[in-house]
N, C-alpha and C. Protein backbone atom coordinates (compact mmCIF):
# COMPACT_ATOMS: atom_id res chain seq x y z
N UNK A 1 26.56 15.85 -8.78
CA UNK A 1 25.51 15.41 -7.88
C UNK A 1 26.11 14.35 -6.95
N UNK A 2 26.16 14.27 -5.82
CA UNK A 2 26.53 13.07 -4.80
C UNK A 2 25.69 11.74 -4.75
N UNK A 3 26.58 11.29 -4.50
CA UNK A 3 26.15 9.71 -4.39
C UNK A 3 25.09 9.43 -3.95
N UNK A 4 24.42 9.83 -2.51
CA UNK A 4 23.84 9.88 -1.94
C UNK A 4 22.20 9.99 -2.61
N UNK A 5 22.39 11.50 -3.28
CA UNK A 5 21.14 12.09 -3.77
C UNK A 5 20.97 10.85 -5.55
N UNK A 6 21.43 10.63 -5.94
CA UNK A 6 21.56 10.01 -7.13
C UNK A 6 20.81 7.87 -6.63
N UNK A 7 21.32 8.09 -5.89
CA UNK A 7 21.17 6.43 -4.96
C UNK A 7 19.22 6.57 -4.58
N UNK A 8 19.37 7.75 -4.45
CA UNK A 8 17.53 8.12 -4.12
C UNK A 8 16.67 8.73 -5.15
N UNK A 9 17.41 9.32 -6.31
CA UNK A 9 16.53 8.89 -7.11
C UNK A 9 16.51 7.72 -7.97
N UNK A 10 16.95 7.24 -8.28
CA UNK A 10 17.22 5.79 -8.59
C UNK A 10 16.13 4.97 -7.89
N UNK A 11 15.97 4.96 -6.45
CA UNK A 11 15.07 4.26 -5.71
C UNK A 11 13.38 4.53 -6.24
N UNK A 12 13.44 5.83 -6.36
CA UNK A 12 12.13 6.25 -6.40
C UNK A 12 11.75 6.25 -8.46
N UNK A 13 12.59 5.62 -8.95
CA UNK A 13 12.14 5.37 -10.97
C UNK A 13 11.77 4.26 -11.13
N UNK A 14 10.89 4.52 -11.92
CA UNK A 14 10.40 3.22 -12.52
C UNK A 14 11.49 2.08 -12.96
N UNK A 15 10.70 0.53 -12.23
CA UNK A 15 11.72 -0.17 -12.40
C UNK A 15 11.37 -0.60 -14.36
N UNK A 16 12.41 -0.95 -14.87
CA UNK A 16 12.05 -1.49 -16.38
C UNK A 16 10.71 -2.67 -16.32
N UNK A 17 10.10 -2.99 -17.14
CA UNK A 17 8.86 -4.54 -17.13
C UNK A 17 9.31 -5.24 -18.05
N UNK A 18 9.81 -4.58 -19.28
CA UNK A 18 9.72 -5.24 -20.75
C UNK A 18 11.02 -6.31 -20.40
N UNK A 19 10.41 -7.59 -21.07
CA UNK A 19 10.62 -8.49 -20.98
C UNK A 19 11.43 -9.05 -19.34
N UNK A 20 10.67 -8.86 -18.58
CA UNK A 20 11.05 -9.07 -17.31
C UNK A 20 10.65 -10.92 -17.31
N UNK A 21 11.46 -11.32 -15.93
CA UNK A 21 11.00 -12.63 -15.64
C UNK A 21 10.67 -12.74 -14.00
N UNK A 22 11.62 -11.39 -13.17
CA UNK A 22 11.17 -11.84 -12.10
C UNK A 22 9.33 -11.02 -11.68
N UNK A 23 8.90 -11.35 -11.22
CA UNK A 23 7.83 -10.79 -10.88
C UNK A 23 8.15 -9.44 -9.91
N UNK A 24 7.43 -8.67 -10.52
CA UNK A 24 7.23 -6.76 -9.75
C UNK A 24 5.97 -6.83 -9.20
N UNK A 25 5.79 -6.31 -8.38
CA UNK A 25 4.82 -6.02 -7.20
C UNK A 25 4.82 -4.48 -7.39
N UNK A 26 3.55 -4.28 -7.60
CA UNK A 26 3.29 -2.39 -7.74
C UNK A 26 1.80 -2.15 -6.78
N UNK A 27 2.31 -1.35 -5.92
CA UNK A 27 1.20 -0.71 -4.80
C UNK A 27 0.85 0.74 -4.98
N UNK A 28 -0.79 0.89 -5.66
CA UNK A 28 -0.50 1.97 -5.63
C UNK A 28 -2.28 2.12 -4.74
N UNK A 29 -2.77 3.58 -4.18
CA UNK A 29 -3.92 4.02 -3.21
C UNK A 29 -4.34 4.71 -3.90
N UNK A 30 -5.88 4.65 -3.49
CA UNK A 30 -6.85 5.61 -3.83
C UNK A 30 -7.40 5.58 -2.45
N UNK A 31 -8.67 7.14 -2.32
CA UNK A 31 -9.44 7.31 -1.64
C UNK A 31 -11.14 6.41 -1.93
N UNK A 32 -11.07 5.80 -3.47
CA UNK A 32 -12.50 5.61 -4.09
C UNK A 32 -11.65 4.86 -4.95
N UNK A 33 -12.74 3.50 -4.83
CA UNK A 33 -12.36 2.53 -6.21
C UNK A 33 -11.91 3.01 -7.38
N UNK A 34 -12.50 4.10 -7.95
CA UNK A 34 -12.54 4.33 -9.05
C UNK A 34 -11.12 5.51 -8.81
N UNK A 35 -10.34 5.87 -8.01
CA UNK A 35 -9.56 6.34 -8.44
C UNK A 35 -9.53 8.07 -8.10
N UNK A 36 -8.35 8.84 -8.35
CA UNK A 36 -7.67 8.50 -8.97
C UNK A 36 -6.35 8.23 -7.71
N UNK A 37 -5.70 6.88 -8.40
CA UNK A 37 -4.39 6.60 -7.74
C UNK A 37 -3.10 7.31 -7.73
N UNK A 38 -2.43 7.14 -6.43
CA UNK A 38 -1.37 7.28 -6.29
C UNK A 38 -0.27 6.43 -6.31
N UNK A 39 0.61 6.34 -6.84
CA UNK A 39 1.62 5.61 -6.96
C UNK A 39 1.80 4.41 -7.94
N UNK A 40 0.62 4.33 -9.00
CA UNK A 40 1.87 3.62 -10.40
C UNK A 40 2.29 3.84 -10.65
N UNK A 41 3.37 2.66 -10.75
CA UNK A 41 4.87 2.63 -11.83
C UNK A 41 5.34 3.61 -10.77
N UNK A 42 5.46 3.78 -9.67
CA UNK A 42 6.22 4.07 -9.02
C UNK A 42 6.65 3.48 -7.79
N UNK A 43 8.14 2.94 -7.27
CA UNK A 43 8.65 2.11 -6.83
C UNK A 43 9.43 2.83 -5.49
N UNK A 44 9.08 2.14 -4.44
CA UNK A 44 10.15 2.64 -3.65
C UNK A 44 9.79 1.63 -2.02
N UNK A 45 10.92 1.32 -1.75
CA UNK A 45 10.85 1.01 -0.49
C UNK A 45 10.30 1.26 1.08
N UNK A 46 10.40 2.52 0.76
CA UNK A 46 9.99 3.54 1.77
C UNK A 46 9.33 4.40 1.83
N UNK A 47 8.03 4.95 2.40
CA UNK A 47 7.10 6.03 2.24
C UNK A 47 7.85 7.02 1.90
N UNK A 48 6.95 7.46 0.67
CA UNK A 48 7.31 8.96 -0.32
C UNK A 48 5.56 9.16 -0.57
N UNK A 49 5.77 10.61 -0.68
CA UNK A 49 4.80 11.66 -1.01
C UNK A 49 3.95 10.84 -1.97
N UNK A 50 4.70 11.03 -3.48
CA UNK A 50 3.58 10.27 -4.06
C UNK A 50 3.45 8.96 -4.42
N UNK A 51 3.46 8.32 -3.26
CA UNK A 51 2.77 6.90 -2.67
C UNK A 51 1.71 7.20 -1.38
N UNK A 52 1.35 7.94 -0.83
CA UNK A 52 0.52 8.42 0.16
C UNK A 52 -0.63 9.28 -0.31
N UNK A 53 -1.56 8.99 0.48
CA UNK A 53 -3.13 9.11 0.33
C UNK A 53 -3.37 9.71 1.13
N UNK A 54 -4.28 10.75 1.38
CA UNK A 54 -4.83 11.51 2.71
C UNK A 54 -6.07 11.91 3.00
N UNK A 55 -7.10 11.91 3.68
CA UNK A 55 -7.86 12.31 3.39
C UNK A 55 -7.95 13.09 4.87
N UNK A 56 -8.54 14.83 4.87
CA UNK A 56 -8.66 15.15 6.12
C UNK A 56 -10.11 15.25 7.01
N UNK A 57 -9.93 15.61 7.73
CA UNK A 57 -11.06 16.42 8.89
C UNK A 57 -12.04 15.22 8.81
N UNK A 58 -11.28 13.78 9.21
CA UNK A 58 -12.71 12.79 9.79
C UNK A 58 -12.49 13.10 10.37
N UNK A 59 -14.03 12.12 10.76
CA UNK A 59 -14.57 12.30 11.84
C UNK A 59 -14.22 11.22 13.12
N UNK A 60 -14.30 10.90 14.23
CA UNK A 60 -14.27 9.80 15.13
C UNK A 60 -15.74 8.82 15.34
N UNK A 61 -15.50 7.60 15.06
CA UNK A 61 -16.33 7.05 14.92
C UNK A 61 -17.12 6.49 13.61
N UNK A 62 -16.46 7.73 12.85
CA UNK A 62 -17.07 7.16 11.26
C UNK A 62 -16.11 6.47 10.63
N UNK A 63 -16.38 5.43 9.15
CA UNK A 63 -15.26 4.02 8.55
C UNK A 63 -15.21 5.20 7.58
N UNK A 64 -13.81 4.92 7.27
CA UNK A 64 -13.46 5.75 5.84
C UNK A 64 -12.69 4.72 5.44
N UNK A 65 -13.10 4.37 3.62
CA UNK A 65 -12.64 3.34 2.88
C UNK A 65 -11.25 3.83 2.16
N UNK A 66 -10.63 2.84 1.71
CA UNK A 66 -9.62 3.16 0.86
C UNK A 66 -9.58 2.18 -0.11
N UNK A 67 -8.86 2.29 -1.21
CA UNK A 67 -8.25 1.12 -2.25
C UNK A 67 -7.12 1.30 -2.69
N UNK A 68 -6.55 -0.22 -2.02
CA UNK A 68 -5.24 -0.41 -2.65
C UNK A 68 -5.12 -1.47 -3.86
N UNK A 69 -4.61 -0.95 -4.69
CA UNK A 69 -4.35 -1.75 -6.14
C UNK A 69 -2.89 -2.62 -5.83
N UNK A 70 -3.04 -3.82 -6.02
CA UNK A 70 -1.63 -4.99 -6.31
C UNK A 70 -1.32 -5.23 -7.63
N UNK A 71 -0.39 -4.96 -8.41
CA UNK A 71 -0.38 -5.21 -9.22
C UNK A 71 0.92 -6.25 -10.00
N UNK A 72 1.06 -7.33 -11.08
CA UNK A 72 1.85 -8.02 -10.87
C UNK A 72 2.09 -7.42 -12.03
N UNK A 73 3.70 -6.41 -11.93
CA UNK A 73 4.22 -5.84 -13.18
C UNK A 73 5.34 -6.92 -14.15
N UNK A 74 4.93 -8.05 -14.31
CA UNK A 74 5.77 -8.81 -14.89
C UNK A 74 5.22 -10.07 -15.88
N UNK A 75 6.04 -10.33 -16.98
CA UNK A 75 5.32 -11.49 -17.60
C UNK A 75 5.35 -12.81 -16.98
N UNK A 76 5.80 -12.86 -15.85
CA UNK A 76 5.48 -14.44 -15.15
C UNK A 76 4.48 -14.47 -14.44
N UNK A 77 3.82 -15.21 -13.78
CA UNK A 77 2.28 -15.40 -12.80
C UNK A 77 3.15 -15.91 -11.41
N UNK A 78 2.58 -14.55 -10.51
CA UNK A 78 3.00 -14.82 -8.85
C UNK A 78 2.12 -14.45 -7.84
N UNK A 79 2.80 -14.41 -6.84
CA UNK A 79 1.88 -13.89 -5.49
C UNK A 79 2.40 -13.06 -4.98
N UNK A 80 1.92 -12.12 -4.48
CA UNK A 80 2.33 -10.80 -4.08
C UNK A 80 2.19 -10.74 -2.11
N UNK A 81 2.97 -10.74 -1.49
CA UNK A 81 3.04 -10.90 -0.05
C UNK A 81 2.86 -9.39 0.87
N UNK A 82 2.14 -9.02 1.80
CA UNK A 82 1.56 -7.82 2.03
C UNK A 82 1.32 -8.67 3.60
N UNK A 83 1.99 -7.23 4.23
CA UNK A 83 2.15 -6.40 5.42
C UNK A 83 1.69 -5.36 6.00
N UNK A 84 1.42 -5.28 6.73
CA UNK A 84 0.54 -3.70 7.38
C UNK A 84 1.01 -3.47 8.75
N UNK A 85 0.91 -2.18 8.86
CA UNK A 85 1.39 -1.72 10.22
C UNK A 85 0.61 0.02 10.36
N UNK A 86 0.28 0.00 11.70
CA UNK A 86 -0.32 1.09 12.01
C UNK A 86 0.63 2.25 12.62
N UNK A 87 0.55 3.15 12.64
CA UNK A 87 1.04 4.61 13.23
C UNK A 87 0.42 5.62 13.12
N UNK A 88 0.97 6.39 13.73
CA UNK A 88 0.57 7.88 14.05
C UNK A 88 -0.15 8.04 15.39
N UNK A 89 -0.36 9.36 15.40
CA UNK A 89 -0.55 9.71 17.39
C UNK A 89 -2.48 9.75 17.47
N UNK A 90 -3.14 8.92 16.66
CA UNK A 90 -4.30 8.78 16.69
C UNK A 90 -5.28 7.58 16.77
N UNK A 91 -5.84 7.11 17.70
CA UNK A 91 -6.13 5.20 17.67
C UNK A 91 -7.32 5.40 16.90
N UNK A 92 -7.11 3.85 16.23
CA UNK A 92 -8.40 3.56 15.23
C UNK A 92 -8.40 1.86 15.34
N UNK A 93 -9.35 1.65 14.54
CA UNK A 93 -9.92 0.38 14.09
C UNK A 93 -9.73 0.40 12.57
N UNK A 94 -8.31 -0.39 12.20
CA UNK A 94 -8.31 -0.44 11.04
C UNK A 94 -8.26 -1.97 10.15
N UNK A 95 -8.68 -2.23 9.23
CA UNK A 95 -9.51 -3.37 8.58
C UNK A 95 -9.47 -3.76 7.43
N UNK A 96 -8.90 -4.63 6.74
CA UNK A 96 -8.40 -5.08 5.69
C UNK A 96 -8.90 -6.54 5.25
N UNK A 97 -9.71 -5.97 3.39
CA UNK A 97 -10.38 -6.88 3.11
C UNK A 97 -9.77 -7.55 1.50
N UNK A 98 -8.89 -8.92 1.09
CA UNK A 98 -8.92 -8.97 0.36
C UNK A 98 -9.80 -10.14 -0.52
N UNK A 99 -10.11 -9.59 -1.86
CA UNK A 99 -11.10 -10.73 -2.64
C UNK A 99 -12.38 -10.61 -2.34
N UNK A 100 -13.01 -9.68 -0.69
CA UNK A 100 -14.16 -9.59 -0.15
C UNK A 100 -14.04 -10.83 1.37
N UNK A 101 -12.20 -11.05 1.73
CA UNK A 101 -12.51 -11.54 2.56
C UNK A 101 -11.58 -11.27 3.89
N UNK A 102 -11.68 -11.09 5.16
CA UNK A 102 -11.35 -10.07 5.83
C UNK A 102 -9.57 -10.59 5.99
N UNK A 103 -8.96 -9.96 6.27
CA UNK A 103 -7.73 -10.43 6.34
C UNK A 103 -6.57 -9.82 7.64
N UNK A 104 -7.31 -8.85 8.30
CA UNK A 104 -6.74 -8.42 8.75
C UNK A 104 -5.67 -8.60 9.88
N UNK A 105 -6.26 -9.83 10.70
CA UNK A 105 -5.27 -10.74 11.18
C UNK A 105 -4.14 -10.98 10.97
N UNK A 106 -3.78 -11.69 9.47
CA UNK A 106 -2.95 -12.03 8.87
C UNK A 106 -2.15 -10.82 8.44
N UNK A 107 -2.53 -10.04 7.82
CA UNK A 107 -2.09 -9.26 7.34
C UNK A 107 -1.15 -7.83 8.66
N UNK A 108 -1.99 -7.82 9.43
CA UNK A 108 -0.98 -6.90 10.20
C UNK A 108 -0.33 -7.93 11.54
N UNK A 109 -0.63 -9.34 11.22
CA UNK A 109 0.76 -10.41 12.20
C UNK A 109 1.68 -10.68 10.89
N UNK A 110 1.69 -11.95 10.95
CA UNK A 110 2.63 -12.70 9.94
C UNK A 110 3.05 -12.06 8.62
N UNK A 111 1.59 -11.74 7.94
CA UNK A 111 1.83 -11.14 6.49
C UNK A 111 0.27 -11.89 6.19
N UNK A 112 -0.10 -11.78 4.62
CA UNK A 112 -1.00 -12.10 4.11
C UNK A 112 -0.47 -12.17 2.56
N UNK A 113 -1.38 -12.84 1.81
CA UNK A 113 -0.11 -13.70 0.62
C UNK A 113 -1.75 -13.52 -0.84
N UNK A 114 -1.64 -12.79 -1.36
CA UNK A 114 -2.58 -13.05 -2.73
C UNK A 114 -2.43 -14.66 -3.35
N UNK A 115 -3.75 -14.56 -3.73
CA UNK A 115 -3.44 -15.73 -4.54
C UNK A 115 -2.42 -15.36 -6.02
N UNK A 116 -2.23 -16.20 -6.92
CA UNK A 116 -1.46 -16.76 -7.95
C UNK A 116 -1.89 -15.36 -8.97
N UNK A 117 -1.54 -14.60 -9.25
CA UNK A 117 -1.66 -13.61 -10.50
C UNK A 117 -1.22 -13.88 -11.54
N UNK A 118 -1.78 -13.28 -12.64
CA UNK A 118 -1.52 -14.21 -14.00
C UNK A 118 -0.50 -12.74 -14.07
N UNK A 119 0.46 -12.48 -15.31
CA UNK A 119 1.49 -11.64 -15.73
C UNK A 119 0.15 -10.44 -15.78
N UNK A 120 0.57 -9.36 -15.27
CA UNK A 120 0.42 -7.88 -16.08
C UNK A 120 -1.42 -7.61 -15.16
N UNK A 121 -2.08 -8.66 -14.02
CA UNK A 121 -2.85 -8.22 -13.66
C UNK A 121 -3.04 -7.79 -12.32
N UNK A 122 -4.49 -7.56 -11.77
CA UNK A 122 -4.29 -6.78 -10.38
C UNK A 122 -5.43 -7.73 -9.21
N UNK A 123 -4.95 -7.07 -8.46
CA UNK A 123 -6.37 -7.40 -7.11
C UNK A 123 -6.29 -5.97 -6.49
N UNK A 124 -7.47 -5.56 -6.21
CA UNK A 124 -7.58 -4.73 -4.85
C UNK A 124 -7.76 -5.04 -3.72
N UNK A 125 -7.27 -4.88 -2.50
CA UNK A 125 -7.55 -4.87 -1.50
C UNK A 125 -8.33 -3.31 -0.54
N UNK A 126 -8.90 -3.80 0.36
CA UNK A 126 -9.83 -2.50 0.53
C UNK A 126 -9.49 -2.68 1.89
N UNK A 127 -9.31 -1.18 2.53
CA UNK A 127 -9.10 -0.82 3.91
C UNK A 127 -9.75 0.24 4.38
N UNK A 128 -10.54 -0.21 5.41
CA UNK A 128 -11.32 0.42 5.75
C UNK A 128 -10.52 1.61 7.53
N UNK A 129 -10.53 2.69 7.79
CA UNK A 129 -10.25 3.10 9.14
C UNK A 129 -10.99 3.76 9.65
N UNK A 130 -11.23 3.49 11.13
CA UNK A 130 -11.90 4.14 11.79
C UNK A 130 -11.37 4.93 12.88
N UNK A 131 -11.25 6.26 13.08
CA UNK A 131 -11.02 6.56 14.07
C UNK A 131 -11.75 6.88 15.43
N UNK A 132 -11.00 6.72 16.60
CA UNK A 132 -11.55 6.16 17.51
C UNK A 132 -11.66 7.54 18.77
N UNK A 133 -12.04 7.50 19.92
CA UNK A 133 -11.46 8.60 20.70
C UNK A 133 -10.71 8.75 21.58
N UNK A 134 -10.37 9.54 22.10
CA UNK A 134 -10.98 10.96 22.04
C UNK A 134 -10.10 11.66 20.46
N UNK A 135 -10.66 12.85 20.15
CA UNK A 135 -10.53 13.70 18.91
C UNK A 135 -9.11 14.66 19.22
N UNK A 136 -8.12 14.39 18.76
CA UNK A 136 -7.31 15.69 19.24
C UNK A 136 -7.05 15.85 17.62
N UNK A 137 -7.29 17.39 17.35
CA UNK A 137 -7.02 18.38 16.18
C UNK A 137 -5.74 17.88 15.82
N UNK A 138 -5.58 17.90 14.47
CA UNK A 138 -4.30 17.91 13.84
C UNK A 138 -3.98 16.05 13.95
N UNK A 139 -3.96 15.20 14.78
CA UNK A 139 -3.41 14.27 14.66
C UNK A 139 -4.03 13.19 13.39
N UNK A 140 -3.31 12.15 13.50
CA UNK A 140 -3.78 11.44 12.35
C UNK A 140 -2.90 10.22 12.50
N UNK A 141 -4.04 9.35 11.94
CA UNK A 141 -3.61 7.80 11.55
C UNK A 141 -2.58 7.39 10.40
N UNK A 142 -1.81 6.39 10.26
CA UNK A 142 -0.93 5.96 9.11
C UNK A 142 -0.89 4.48 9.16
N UNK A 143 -1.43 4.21 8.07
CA UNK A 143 -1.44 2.60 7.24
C UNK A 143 -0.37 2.75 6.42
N UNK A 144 0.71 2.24 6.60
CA UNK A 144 2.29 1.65 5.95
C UNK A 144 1.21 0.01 5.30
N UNK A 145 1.67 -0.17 4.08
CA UNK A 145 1.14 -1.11 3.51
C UNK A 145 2.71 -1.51 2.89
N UNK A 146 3.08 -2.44 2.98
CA UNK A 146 4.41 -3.02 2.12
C UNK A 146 4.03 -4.09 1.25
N UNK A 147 4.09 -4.15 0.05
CA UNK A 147 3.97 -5.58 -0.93
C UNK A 147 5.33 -6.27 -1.14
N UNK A 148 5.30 -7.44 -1.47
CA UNK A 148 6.82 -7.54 -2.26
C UNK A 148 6.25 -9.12 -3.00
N UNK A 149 6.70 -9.43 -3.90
CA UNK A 149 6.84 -10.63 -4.63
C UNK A 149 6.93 -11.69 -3.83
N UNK A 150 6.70 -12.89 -3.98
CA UNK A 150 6.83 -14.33 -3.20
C UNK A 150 8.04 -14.59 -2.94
N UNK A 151 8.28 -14.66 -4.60
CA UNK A 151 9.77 -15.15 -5.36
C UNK A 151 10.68 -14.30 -5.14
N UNK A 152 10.38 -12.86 -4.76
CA UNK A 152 11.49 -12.04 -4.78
C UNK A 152 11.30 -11.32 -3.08
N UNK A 153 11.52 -11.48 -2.00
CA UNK A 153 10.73 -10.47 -0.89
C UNK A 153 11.80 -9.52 -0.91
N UNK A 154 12.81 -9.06 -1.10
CA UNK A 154 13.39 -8.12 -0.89
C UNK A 154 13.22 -6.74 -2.34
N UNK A 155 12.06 -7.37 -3.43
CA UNK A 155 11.66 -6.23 -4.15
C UNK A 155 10.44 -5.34 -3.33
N UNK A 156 10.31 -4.68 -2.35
CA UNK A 156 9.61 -4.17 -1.67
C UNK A 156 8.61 -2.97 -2.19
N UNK A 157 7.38 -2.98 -2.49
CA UNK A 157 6.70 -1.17 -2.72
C UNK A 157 6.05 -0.79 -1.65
N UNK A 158 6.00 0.32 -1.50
CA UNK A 158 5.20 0.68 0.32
C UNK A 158 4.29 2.01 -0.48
N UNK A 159 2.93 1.87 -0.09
CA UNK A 159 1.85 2.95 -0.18
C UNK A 159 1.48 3.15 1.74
N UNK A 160 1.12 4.63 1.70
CA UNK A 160 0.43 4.70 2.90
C UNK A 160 -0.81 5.44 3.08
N UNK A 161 -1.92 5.30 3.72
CA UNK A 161 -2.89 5.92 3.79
C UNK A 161 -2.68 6.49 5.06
N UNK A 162 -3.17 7.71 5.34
CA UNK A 162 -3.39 8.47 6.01
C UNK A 162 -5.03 9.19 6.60
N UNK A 163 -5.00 9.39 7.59
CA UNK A 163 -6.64 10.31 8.06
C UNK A 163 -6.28 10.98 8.66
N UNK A 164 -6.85 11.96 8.30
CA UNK A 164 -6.31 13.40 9.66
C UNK A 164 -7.85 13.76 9.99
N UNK A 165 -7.18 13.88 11.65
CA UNK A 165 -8.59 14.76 12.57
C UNK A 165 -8.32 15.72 12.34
């Protein structure tokens, strides 16, 4: 097997927890609070399949929710640092709420920063998109969400949501 292909899966395995000290950051999406998610315990820097969410044939003009789970995979208590960025060939109004409080500012300028997590628990954050007009078939929105540790920013997880017209 080449280097190459071996270097990528590696990227995409679960990192170890047991008896960890630095703090892990785990991002994983749903379409509905309740699930079911994509992407625990699964790690990767860069959008992969199953870290992405989709939902098709909105509509323009209507909010479609999402949930993203933070999770602090480690026995120390940290903060988890989160980024957003929009793409795809479709404009929207997209909106990011954490704790129940809006963040979106922060979160797609500078960054946006969770509070203090105790070892082994979570927050959701909720994102709401709207798409906007005009309607062209087939296209679609992309929420790149990146987490990474306080203490660690170069441990990176990326989930993305998606809407297709």
């Amino acid at each position: 097997m080449c280097l190459a292909k071996l270097l990528r899966i590696r990227d995409h395995e679960p990192r170890p927890t047991r008896d960890q000290h630095a703090l892990v950051a785990d991002l994983a999406a749903a379409l509905a609070p309740t699930g079911p998610y994509k992407g625990l315990n699964v790690y990767s820097s860069t959008v992969i399949r199953r870290q992405t969410v989709s939902r098709r044939d909105v509509q323009v003009g209507h909010e479609y929710g999402y949930t993203v789970v933070l999770r602090n995979q480690s026995n120390e208590p940290g903060s988890i640092r989160l980024k957003a960025q929009q793409g795809g060939r479709a404009a929207a109004s997209v909106r990011y709420f954490l704790d129940g409080v809006e963040v979106t500012a922060a979160i797609t300028g500078t960054g946006s920063q969770t509070a203090v997590l105790a070892p082994w628990a979570a927050k959701s954050l909720l994102v709401t998109i709207k798409p906007l007009a005009p309607r062209v078939a087939g296209s679609a929105v992309k929420v790149d969400i990146r987490g990474s540790p306080v203490s660690t920013p170069a441990a990176v997880d990326v989930v993305r949501l998606k809407a297709r017209l």
